[in-house]
Structures are given as C-alpha cells and as structure tokens.
C-alpha atoms as a PDB file:
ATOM      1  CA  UNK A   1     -14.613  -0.550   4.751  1.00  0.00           C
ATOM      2  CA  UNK A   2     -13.939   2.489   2.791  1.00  0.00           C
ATOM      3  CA  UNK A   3     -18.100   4.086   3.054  1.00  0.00           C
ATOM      4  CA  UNK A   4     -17.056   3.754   7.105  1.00  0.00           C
ATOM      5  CA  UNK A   5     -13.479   4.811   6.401  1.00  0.00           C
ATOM      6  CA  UNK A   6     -14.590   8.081   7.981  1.00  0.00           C
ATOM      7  CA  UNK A   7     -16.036   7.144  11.358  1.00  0.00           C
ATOM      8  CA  UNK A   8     -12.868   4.804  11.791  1.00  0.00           C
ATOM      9  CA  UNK A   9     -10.740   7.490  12.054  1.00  0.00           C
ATOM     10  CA  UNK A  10     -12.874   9.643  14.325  1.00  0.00           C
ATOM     11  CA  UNK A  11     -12.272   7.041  16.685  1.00  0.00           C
ATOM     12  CA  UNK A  12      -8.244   7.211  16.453  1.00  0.00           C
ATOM     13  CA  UNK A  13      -7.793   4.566  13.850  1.00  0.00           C
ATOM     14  CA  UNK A  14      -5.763   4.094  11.021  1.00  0.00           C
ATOM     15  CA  UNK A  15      -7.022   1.826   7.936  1.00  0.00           C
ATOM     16  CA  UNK A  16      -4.925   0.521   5.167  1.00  0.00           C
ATOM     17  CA  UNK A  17      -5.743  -2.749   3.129  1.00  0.00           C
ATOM     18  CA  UNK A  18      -3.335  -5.734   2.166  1.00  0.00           C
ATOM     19  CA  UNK A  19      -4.155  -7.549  -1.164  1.00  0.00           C
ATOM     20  CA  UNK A  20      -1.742 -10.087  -3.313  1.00  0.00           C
ATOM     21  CA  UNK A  21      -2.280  -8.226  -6.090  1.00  0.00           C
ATOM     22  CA  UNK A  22       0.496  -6.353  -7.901  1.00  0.00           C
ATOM     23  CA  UNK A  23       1.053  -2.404  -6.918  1.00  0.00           C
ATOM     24  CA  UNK A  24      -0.426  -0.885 -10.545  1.00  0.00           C
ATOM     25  CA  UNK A  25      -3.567  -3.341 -10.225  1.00  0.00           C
ATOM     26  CA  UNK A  26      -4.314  -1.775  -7.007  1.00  0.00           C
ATOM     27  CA  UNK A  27      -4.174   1.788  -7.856  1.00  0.00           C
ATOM     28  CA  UNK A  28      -6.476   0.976 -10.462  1.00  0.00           C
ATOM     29  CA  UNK A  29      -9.067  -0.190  -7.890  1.00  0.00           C
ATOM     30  CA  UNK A  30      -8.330   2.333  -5.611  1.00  0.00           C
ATOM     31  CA  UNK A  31      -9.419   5.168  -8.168  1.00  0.00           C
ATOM     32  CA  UNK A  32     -12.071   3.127  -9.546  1.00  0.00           C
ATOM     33  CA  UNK A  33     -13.730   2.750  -6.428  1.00  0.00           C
ATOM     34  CA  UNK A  34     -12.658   6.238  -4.640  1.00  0.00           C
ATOM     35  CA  UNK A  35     -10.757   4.811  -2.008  1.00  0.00           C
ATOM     36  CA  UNK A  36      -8.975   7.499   0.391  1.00  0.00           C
ATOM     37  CA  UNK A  37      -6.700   4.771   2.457  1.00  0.00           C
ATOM     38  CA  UNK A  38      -3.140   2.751   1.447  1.00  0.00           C
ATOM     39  CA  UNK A  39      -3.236  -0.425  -0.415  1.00  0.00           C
ATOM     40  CA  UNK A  40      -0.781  -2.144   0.248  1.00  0.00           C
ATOM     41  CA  UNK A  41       0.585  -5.202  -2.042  1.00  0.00           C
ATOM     42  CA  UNK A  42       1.500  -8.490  -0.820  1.00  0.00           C
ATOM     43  CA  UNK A  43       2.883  -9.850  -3.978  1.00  0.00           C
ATOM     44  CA  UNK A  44       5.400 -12.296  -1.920  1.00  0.00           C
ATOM     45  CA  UNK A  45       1.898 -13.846   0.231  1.00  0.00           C
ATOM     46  CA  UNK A  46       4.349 -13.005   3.216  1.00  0.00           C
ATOM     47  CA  UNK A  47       1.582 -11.505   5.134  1.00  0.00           C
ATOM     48  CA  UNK A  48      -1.068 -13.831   4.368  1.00  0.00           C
ATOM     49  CA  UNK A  49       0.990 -16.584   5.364  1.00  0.00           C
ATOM     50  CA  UNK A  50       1.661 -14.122   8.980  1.00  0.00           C
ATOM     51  CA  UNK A  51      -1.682 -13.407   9.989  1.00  0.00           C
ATOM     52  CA  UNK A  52      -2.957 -17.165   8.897  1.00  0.00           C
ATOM     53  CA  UNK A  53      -5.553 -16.113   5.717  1.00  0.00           C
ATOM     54  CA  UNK A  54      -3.828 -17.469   3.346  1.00  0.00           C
ATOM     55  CA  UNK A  55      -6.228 -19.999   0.694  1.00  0.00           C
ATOM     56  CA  UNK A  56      -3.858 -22.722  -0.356  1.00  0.00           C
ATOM     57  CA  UNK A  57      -6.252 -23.220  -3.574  1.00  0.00           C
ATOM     58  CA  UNK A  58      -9.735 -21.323  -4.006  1.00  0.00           C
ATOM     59  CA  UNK A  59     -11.326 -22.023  -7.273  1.00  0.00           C
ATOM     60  CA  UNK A  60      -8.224 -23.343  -8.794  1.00  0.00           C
ATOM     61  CA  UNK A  61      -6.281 -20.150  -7.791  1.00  0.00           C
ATOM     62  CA  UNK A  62      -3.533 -20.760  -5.291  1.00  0.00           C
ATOM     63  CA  UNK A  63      -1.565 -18.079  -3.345  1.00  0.00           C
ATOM     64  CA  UNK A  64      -4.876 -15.849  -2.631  1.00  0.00           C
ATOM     65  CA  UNK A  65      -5.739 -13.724   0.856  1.00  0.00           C
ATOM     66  CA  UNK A  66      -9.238 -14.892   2.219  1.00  0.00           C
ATOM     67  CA  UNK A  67     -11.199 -11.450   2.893  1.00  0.00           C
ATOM     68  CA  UNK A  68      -9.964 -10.509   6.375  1.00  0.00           C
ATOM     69  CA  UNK A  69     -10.021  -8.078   8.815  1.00  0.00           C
ATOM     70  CA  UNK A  70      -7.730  -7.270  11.834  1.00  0.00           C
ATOM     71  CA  UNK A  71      -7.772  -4.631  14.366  1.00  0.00           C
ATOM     72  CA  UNK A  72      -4.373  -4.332  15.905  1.00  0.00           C
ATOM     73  CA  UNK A  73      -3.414  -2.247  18.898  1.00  0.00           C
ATOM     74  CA  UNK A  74      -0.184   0.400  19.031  1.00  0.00           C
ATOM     75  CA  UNK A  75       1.348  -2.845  21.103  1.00  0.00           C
ATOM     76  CA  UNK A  76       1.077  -4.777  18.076  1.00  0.00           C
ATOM     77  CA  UNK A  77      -1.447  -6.770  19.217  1.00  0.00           C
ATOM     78  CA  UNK A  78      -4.377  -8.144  17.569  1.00  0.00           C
ATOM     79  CA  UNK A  79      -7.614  -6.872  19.652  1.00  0.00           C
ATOM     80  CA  UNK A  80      -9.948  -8.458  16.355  1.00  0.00           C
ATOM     81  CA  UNK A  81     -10.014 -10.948  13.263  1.00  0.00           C
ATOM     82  CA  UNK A  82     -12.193 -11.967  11.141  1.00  0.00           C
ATOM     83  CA  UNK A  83     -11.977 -13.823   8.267  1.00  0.00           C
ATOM     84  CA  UNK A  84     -14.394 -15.657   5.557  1.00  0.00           C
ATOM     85  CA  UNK A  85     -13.231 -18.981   3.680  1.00  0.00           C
ATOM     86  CA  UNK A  86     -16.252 -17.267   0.853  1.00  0.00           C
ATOM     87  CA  UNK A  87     -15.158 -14.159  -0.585  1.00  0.00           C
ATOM     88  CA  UNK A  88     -18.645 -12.788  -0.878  1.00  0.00           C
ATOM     89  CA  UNK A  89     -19.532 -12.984   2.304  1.00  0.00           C
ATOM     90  CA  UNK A  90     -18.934  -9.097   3.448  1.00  0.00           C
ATOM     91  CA  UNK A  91     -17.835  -8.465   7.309  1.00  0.00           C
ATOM     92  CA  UNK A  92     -20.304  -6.534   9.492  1.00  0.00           C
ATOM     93  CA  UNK A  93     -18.405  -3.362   9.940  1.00  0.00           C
ATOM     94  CA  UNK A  94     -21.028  -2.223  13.137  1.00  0.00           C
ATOM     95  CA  UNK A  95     -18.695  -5.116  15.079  1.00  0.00           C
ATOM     96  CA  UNK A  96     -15.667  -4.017  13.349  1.00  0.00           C
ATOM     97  CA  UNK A  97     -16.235  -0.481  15.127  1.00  0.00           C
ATOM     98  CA  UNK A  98     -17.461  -1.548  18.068  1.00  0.00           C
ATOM     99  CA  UNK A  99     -14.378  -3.882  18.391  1.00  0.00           C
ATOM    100  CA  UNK A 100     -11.800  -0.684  17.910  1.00  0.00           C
ATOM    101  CA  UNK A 101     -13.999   1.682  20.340  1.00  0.00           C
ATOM    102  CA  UNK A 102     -13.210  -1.196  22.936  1.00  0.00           C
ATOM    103  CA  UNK A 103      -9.205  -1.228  21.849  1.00  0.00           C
ATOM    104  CA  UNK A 104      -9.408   2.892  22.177  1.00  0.00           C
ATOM    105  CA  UNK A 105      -7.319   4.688  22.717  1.00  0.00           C
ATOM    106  CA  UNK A 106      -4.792   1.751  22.002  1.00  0.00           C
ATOM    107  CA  UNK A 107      -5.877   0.771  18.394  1.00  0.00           C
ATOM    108  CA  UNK A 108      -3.643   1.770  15.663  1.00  0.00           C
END
C-alpha cells in the first residue's frame, strides 16, 4: 500500500494500517520500510475480531489479523474488503483504487 500511498490520497483518501503487534514493534517497521501513514496497534485483537479477519490459529500462532483491506466511506460504511486466509498472497491495489474512485468523494 505504501509505493501507492501517494495516488490514494490524490483521490481524497486517508490510509492508516491496523496490525496486532505492539506500538514500538511497529515504529520499527514503519522506519525500516519508509512508511509515511499511521500504524495503528491492535494489541487487544478488538478490531480484528470487528471487521471479521481475525485467524483463530495460523501456523500455531493464535490471535493474528489475516492481511486485509477495507475501504470505508465518511458514513462509516464499508464500500470494499478484502482479505487473504495466506499471508503472502499481496492484494491488487489497481482494484483497491478503483474501488475508492467509485466511493469518491465519500471515502474516508
């Protein structure tokens, strides 16, 4: 998300990323990898659990987010998801753009 961080906001939108990883872990990746948009820390798995992407074991972890991606209107309402029970598998960002141009001017 973060090499198309750019044209996202062009088109009104605001990014931030949700991980259940403690606050110091994530500034560490965030500086590592140059990322210009909040990371925000789910420590508690209480919005995992909201927005359904929740793993209840992957690879004999329990508690983790499933890579996800939601595009949610100033109404609160969900306009896109997408989600991937394989953490490798990468979303294709062209639909992820092409889903908020559609929710313009009413994506957050």
């Amino acid at each position: 998300m973060g090499q198309r961080a750019g044209e996202l906001r062009k088109l009104g939108a605001d990014i931030l990323a949700v991980a259940v990883t403690a606050t110091f872990a994530q500034q560490a990746f965030a500086a590592t990898l140059d990322i210009d948009f909040p990371l925000l820390s789910d420590w508690d798995r209480e919005v995992c659990d909201s927005y359904g992407v929740r793993y209840p074991v992957w690879k004999g972890h329990a508690g983790l987010a499933k890579r996800s991606i939601f595009v949610i209107d100033r109404s609160g309402i969900i306009r896109y998801r997408w989600a991937t029970e394989d953490a490798l598998v990468l979303p294709d960002l062209d639909e992820v753009i092409s889903d908020v141009k559609l929710a313009e001017p009413e994506v957050r």
